[in-house]
Every structure is written in C-alpha cells, then in structure tokens.
PDB file of N, CA and C in Angstrom:
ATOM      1  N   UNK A   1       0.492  16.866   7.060  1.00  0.00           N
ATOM      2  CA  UNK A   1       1.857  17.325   6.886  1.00  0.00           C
ATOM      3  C   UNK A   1       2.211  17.262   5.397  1.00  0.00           C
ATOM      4  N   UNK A   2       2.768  18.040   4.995  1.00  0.00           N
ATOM      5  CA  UNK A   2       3.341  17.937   3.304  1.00  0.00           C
ATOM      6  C   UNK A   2       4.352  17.890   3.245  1.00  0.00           C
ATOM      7  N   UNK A   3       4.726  16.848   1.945  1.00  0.00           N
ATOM      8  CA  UNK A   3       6.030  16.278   1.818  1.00  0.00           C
ATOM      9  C   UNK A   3       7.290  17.227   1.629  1.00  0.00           C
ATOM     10  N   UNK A   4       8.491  16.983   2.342  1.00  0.00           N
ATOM     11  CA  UNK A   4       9.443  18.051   2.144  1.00  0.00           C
ATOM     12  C   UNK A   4      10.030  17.396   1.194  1.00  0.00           C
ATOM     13  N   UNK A   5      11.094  18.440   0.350  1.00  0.00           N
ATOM     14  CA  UNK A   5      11.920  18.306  -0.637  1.00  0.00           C
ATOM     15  C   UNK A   5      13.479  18.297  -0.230  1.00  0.00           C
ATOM     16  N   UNK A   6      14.028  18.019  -0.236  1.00  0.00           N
ATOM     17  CA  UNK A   6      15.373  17.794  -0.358  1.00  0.00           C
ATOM     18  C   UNK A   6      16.573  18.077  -1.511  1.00  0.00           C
ATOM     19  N   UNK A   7      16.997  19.257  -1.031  1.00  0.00           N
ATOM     20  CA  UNK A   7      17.854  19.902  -2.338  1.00  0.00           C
ATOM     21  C   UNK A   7      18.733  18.892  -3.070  1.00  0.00           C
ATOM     22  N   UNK A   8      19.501  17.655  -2.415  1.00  0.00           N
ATOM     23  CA  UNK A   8      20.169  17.075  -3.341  1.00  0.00           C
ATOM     24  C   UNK A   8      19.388  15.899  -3.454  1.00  0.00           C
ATOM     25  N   UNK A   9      17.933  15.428  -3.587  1.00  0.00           N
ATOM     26  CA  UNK A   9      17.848  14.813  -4.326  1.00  0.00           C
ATOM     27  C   UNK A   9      17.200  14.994  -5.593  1.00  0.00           C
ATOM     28  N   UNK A  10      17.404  16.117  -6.571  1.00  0.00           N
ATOM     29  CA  UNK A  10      16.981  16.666  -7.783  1.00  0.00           C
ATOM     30  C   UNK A  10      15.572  16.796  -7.659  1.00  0.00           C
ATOM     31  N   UNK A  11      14.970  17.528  -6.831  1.00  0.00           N
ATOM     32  CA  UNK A  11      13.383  18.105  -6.647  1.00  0.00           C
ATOM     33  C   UNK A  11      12.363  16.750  -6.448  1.00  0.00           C
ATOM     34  N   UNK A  12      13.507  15.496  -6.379  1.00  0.00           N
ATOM     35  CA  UNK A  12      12.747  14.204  -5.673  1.00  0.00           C
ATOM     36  C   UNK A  12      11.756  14.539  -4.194  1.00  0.00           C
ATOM     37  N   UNK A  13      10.596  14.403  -4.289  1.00  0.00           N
ATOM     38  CA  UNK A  13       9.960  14.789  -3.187  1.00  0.00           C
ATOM     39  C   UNK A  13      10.280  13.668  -2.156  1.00  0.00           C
ATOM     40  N   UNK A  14      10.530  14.308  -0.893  1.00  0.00           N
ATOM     41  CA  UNK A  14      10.809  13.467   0.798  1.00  0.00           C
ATOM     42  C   UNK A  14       9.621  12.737   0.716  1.00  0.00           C
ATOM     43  N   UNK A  15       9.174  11.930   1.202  1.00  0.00           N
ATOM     44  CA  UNK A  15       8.073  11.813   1.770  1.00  0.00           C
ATOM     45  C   UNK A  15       7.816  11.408   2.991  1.00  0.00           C
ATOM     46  N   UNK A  16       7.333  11.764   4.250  1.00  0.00           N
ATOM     47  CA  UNK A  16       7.067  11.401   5.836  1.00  0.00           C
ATOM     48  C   UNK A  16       5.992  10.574   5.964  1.00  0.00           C
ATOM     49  N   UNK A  17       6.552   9.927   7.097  1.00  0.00           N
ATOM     50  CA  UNK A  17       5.808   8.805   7.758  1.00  0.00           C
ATOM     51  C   UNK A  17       4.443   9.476   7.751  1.00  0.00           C
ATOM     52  N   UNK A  18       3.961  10.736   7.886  1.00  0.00           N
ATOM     53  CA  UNK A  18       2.973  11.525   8.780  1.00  0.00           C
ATOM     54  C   UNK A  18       1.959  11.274   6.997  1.00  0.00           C
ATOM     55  N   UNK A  19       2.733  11.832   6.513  1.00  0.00           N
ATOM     56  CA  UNK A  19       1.570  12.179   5.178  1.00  0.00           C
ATOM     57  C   UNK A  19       1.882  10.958   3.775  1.00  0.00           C
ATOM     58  N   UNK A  20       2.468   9.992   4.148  1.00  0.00           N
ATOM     59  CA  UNK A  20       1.772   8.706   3.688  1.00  0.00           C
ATOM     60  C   UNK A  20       0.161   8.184   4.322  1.00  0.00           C
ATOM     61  N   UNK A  21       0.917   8.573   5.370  1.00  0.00           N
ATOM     62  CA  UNK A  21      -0.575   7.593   6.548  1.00  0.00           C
ATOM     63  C   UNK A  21      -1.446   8.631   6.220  1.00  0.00           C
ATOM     64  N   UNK A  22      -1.497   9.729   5.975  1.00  0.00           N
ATOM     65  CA  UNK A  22      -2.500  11.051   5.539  1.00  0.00           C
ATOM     66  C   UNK A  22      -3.165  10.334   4.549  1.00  0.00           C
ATOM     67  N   UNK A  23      -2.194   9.949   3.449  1.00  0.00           N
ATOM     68  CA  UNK A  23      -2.769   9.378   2.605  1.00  0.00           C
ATOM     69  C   UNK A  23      -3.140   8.146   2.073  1.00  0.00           C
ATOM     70  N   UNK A  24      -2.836   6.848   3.168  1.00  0.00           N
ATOM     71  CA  UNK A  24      -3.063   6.275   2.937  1.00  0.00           C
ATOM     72  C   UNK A  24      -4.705   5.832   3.846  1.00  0.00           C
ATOM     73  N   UNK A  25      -5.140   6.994   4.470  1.00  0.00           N
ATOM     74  CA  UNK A  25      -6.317   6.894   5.382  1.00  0.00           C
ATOM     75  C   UNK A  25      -7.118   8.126   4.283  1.00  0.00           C
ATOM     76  N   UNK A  26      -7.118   8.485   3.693  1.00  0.00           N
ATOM     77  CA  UNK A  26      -8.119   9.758   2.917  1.00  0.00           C
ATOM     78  C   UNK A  26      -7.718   9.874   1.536  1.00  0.00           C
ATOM     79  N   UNK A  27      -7.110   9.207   0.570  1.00  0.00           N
ATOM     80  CA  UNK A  27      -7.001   9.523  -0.674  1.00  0.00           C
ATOM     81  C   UNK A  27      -7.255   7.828  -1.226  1.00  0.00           C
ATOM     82  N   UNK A  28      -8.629   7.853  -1.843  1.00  0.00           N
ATOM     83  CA  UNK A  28      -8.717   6.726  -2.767  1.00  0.00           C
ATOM     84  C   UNK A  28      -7.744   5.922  -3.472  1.00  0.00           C
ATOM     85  N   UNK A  29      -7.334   7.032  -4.132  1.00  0.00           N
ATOM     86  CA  UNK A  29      -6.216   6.490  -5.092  1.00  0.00           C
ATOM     87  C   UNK A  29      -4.948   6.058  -4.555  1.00  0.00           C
ATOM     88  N   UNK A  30      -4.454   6.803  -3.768  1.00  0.00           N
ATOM     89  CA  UNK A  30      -3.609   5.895  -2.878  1.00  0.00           C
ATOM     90  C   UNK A  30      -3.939   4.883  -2.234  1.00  0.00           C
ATOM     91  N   UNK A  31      -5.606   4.572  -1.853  1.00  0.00           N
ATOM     92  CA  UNK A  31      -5.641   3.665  -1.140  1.00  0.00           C
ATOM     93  C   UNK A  31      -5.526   2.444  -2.107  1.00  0.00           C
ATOM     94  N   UNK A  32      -6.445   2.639  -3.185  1.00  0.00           N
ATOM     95  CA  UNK A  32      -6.480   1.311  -3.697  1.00  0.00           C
ATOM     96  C   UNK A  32      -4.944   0.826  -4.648  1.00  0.00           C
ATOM     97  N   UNK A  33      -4.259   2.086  -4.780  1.00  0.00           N
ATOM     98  CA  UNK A  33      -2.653   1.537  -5.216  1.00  0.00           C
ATOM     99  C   UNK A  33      -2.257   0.870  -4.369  1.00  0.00           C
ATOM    100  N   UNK A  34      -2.324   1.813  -2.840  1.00  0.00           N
ATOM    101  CA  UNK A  34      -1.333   1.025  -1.692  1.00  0.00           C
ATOM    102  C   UNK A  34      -2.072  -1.040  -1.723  1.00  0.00           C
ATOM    103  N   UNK A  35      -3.085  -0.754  -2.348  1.00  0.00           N
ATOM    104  CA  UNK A  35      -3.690  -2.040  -2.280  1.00  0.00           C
ATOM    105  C   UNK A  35      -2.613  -3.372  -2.792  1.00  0.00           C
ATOM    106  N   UNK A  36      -2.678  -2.660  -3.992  1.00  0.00           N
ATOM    107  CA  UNK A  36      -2.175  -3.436  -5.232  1.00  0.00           C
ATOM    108  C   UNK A  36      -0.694  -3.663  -5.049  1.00  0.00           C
ATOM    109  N   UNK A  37      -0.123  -3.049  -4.441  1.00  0.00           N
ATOM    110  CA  UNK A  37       1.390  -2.719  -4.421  1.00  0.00           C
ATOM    111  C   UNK A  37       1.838  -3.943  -3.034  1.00  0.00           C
ATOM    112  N   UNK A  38       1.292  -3.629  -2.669  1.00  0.00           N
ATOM    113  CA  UNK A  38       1.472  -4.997  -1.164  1.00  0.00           C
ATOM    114  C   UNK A  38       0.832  -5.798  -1.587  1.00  0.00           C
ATOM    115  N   UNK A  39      -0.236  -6.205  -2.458  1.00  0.00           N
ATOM    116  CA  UNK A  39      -0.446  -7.150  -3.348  1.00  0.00           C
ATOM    117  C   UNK A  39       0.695  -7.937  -4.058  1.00  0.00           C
ATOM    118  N   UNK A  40       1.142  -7.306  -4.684  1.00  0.00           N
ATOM    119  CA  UNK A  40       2.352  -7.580  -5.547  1.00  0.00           C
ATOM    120  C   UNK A  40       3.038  -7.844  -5.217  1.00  0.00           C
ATOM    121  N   UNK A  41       3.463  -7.720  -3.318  1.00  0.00           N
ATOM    122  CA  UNK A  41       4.599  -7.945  -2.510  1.00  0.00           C
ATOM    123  C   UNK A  41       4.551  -9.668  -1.917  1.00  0.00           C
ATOM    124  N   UNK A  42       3.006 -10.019  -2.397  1.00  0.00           N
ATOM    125  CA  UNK A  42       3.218 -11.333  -1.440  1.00  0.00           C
ATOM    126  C   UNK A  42       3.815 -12.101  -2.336  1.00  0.00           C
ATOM    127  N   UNK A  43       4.268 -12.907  -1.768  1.00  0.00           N
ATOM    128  CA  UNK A  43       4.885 -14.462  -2.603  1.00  0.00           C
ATOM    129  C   UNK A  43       3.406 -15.042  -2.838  1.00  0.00           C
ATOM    130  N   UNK A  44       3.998 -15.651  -4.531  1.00  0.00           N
ATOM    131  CA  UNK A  44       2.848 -16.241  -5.557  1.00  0.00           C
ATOM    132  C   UNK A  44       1.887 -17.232  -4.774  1.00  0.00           C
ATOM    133  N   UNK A  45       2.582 -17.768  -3.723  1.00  0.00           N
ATOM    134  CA  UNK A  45       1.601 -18.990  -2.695  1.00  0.00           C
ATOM    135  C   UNK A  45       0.631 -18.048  -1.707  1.00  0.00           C
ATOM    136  N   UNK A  46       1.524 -17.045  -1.086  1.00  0.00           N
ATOM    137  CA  UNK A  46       0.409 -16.202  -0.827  1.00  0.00           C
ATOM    138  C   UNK A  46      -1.135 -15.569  -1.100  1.00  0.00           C
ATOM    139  N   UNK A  47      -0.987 -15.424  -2.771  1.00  0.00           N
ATOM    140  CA  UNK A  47      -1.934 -14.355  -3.271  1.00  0.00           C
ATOM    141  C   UNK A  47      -2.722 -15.772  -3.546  1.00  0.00           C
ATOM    142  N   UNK A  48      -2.287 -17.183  -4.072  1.00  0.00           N
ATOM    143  CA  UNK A  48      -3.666 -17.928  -4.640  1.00  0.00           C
ATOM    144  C   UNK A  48      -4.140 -18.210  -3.298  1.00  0.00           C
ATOM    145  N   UNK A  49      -3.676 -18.692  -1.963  1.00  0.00           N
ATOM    146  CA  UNK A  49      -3.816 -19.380  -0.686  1.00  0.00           C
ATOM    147  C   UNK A  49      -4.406 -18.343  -0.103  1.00  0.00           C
ATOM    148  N   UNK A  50      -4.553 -16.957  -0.337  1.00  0.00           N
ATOM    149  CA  UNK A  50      -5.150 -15.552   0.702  1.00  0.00           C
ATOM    150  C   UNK A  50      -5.051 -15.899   2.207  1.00  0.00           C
ATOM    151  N   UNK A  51      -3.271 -16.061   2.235  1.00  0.00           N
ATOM    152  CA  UNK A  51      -3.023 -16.390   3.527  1.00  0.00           C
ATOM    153  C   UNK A  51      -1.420 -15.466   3.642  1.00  0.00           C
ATOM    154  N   UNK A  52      -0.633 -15.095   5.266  1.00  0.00           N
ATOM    155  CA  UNK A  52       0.209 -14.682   5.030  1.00  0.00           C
ATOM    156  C   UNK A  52       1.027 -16.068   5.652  1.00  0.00           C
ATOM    157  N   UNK A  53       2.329 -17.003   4.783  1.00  0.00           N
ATOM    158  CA  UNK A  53       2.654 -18.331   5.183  1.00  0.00           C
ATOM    159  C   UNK A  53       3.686 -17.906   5.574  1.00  0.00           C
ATOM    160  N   UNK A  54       4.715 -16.696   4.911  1.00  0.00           N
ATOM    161  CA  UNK A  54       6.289 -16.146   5.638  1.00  0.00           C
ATOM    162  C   UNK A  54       6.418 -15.117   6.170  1.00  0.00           C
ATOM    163  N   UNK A  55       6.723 -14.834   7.108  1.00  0.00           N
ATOM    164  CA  UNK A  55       6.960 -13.681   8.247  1.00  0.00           C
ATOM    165  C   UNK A  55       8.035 -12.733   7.312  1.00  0.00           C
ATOM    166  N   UNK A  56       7.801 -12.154   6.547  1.00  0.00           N
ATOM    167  CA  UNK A  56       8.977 -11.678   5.284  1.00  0.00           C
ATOM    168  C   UNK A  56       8.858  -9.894   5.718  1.00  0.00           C
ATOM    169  N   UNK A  57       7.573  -9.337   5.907  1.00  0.00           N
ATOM    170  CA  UNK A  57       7.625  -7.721   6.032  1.00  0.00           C
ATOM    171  C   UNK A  57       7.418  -7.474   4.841  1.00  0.00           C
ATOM    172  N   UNK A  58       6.635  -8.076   3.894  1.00  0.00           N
ATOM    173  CA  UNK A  58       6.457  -7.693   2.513  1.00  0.00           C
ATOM    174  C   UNK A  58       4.601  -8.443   2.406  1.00  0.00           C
ATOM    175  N   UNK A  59       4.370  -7.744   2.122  1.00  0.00           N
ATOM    176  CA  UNK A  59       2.589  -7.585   1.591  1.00  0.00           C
ATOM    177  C   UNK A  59       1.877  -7.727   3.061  1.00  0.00           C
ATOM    178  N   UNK A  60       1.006  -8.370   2.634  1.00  0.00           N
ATOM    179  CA  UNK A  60      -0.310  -7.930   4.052  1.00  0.00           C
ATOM    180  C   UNK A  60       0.215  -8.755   5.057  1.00  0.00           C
ATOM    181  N   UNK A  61      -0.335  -8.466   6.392  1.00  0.00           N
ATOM    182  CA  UNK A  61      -0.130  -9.175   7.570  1.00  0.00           C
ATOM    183  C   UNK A  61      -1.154 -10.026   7.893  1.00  0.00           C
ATOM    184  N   UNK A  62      -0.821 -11.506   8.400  1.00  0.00           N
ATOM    185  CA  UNK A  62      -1.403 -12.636   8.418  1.00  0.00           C
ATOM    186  C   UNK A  62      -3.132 -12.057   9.124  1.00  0.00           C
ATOM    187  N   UNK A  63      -2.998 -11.743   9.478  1.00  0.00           N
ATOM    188  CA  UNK A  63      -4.740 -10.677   9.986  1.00  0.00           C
ATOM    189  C   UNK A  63      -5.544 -10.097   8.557  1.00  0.00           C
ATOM    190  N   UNK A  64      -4.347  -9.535   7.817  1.00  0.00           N
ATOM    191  CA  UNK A  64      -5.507  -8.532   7.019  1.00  0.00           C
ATOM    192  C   UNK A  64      -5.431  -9.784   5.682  1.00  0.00           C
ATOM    193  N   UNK A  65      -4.725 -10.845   5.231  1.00  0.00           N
ATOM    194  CA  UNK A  65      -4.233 -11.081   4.042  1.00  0.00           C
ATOM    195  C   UNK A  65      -5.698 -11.579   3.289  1.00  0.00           C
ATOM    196  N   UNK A  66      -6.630 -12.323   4.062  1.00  0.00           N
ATOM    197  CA  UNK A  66      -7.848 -13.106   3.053  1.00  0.00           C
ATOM    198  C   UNK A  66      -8.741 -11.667   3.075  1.00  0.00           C
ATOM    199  N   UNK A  67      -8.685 -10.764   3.705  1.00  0.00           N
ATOM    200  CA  UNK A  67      -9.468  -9.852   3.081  1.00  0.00           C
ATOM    201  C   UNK A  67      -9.396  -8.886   2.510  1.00  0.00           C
ATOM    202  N   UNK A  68      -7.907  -8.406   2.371  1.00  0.00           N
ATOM    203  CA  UNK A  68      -7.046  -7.528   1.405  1.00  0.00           C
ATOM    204  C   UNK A  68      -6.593  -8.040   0.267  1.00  0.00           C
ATOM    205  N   UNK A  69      -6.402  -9.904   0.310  1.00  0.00           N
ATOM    206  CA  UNK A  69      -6.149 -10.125  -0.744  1.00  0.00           C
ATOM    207  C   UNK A  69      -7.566 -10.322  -1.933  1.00  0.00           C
ATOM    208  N   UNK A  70      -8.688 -10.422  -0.898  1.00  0.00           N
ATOM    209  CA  UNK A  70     -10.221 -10.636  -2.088  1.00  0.00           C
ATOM    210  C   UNK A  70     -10.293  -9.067  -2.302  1.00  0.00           C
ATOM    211  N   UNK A  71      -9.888  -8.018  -2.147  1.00  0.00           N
ATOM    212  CA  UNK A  71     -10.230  -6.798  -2.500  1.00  0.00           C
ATOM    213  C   UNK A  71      -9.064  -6.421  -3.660  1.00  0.00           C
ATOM    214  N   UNK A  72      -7.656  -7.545  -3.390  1.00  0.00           N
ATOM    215  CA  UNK A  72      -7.058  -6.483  -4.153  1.00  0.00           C
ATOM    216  C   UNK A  72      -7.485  -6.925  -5.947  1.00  0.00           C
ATOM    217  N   UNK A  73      -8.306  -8.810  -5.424  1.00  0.00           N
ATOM    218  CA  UNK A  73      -8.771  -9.358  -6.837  1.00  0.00           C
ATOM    219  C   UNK A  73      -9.792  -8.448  -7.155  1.00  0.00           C
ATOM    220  N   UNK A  74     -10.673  -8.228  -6.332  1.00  0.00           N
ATOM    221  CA  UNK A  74     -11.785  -6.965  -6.779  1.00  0.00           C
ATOM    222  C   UNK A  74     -11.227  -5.761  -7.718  1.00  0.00           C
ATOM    223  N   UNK A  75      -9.846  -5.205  -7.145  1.00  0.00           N
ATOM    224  CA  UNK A  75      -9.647  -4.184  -7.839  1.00  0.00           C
ATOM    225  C   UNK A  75      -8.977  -4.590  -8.916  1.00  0.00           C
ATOM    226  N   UNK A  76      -8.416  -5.690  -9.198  1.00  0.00           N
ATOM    227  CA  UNK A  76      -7.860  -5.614 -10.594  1.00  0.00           C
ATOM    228  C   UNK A  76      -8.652  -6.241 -11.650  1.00  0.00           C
ATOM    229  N   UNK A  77      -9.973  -6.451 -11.070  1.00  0.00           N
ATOM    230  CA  UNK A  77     -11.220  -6.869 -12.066  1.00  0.00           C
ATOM    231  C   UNK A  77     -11.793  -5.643 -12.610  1.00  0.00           C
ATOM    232  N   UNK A  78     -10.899  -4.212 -11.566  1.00  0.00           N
ATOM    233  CA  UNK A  78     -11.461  -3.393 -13.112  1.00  0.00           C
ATOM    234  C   UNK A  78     -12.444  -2.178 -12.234  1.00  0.00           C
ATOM    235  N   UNK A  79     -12.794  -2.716 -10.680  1.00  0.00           N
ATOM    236  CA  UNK A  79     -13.599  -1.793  -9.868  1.00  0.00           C
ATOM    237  C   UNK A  79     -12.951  -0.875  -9.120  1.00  0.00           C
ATOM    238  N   UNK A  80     -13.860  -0.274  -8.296  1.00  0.00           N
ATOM    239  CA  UNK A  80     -12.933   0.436  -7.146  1.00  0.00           C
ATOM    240  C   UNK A  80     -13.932   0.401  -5.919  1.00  0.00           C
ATOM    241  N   UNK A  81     -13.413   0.642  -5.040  1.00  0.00           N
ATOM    242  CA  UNK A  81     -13.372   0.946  -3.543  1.00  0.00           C
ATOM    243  C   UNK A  81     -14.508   2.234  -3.421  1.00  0.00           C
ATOM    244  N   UNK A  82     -15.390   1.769  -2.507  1.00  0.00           N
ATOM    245  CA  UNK A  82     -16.641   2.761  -2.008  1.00  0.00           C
ATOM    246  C   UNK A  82     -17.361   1.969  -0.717  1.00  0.00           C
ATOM    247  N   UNK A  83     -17.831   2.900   0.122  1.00  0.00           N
ATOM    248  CA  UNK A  83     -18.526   2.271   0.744  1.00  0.00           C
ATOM    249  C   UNK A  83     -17.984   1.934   2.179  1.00  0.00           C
ATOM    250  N   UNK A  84     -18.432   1.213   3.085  1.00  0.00           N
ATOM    251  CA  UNK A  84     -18.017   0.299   4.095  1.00  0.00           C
ATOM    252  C   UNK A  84     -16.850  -0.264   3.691  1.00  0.00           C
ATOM    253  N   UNK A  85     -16.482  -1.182   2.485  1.00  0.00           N
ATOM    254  CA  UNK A  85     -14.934  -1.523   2.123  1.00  0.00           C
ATOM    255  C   UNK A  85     -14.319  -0.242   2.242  1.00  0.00           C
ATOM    256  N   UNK A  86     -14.413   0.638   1.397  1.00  0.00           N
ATOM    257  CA  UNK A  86     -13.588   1.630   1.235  1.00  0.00           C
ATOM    258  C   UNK A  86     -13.715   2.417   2.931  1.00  0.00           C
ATOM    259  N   UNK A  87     -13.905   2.067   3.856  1.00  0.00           N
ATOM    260  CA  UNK A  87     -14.092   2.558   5.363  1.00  0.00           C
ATOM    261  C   UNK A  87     -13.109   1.534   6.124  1.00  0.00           C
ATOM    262  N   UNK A  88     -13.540   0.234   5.542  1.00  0.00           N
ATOM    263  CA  UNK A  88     -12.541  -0.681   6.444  1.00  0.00           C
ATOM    264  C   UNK A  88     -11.091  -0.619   6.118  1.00  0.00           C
ATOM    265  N   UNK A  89     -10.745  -0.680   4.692  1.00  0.00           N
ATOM    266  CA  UNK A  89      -9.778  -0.495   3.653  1.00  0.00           C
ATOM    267  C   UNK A  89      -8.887   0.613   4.351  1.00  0.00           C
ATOM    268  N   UNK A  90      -9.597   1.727   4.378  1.00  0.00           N
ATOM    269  CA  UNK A  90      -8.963   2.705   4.447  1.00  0.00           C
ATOM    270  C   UNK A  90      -8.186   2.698   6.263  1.00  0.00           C
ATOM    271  N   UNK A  91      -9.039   2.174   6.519  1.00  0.00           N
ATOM    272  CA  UNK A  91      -8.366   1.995   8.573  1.00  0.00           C
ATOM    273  C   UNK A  91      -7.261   1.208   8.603  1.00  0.00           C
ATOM    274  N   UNK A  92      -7.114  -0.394   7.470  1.00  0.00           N
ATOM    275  CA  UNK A  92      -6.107  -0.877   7.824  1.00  0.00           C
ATOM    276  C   UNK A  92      -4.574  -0.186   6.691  1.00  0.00           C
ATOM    277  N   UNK A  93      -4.841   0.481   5.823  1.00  0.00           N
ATOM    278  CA  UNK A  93      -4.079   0.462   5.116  1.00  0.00           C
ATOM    279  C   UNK A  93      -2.762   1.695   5.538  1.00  0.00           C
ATOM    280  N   UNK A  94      -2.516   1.882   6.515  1.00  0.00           N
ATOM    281  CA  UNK A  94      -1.588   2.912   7.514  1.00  0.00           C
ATOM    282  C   UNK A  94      -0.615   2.458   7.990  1.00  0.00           C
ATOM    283  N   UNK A  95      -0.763   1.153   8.084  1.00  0.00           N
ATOM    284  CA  UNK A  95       0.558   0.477   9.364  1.00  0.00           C
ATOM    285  C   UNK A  95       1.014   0.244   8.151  1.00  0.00           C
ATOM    286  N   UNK A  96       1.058   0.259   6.551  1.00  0.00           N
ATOM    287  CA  UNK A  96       1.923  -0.521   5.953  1.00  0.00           C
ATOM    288  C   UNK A  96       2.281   0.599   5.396  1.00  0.00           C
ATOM    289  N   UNK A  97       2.556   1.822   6.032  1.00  0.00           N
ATOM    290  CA  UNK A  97       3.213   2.946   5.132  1.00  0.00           C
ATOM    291  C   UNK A  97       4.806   2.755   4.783  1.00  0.00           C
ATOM    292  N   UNK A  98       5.081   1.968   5.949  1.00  0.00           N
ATOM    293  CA  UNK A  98       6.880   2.067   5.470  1.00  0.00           C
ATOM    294  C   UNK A  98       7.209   0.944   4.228  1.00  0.00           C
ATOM    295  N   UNK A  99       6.072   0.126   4.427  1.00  0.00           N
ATOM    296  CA  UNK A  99       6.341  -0.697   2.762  1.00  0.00           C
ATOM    297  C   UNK A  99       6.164   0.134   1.114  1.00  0.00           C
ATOM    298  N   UNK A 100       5.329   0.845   1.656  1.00  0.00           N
ATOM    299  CA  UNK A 100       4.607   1.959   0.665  1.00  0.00           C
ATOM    300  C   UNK A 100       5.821   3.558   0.261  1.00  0.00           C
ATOM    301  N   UNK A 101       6.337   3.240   1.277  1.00  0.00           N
ATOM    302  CA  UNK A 101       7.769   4.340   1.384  1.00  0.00           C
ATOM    303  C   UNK A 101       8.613   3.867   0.871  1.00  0.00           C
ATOM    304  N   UNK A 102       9.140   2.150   0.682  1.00  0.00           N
ATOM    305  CA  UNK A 102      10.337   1.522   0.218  1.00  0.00           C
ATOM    306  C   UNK A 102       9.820   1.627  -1.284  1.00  0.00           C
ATOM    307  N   UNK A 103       8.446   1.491  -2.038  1.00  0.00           N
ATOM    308  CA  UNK A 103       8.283   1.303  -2.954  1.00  0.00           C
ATOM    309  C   UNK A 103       8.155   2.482  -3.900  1.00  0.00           C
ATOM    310  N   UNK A 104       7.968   3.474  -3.112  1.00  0.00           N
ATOM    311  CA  UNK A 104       8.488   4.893  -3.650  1.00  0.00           C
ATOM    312  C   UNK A 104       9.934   5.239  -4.058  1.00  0.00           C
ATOM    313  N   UNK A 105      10.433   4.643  -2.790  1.00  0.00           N
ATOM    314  CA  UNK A 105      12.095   5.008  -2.806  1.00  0.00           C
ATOM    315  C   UNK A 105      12.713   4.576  -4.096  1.00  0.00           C
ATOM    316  N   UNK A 106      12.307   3.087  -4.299  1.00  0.00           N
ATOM    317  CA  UNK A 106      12.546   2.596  -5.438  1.00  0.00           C
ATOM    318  C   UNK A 106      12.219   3.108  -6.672  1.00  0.00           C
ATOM    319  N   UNK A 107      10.978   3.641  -6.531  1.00  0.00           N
ATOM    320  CA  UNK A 107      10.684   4.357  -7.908  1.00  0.00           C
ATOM    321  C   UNK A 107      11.828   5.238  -8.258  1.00  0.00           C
ATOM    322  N   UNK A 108      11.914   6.129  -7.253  1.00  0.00           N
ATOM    323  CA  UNK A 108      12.713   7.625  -7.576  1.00  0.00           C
ATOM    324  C   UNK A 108      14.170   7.337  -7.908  1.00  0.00           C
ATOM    325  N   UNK A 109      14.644   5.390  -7.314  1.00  0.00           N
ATOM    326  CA  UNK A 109      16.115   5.760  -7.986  1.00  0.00           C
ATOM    327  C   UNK A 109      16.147   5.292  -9.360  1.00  0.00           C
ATOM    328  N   UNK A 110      15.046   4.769  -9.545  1.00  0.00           N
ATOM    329  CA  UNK A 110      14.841   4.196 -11.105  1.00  0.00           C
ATOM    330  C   UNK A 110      14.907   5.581 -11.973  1.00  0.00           C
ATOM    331  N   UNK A 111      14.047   6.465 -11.231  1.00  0.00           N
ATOM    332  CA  UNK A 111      14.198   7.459 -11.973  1.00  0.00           C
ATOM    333  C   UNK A 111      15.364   8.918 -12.605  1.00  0.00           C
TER     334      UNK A 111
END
C-alpha cells in the first residue's frame, strides 16, 4: 500500500499501518532504523540489563529485548543486518509499527 498524503498537512506524507509493516518486513534500512529507534525508546536500565523491566509500550517487548537489544549494539558498532538475523529481524520488527508511526509523527511536527 503507498502512503497517502493529506492536503492540510503541507505535502507531510500519511503513513498506514499497512506500509510501515511493508516496510518494516522488506526494506533494510527501515529495518535496521526501526532497530535503533525502539532502541532508544528503552529506559537506560533496560538497554545495559537487555531486559524489558516496565510495561511502558516504548522499545522492545520483554520476548524480543536480549536479542534486539545485542543487534541493536551490533548495529551501532558500525555493521548491518544480512543473513538469518536479517530474516529473524525482519519477522519481529512489524508489531512495533505503531511505535515507529509515533516517531514519525514526531518528526513531521518538528518539522
């Protein structure tokens, strides 16, 4: 699905539930942002502990956190995503589109 536009928000692109998850299951680069970005969302005890400790709706879910959080250290050492990671990566990184939507939203009113 491709993102619709919305006349009053100054050629700010919509973006849908449908084609985040598009992209957060088939575009690298989104995947390994969406990485980093829910990275950034856990609380600081979170990311050293690679655990999820508060039920908050912000970064990974207590299931994915010790192995999303050793990938997201992988990626900011400078690598990227290929392979079997980039297969597993890419399966869980969908359910967190509406976090990935708030952090857009935010961009665009900054902008």
């Amino acid at each position: 699905m491709v993102p619709r536009f919305h006349p009053l928000m100054s050629n700010a692109m919509q973006y849908t539930k449908e084609y985040i998850q598009a992209k957060l299951s088939n575009d690298v680069r989104w995947i390994e942002r969406a990485v980093l970005v829910l990275f950034s969302r856990q609380t600081a005890d979170e990311q050293t502990q690679q655990t999820t400790r508060w039920e908050n709706g912000r970064g990974f879910n207590s299931s994915d956190s010790r192995y999303l959080t050793y990938v997201s250290n992988y990626l900011l050492g400078g690598r990227h995503l290929s392979g079997r990671h980039l297969e597993k990566v890419s399966a869980k990184m969908p359910k967190y589109w509406r976090q990935i939507l708030e952090e857009i939203q935010m961009k665009q009113e900054v902008a």
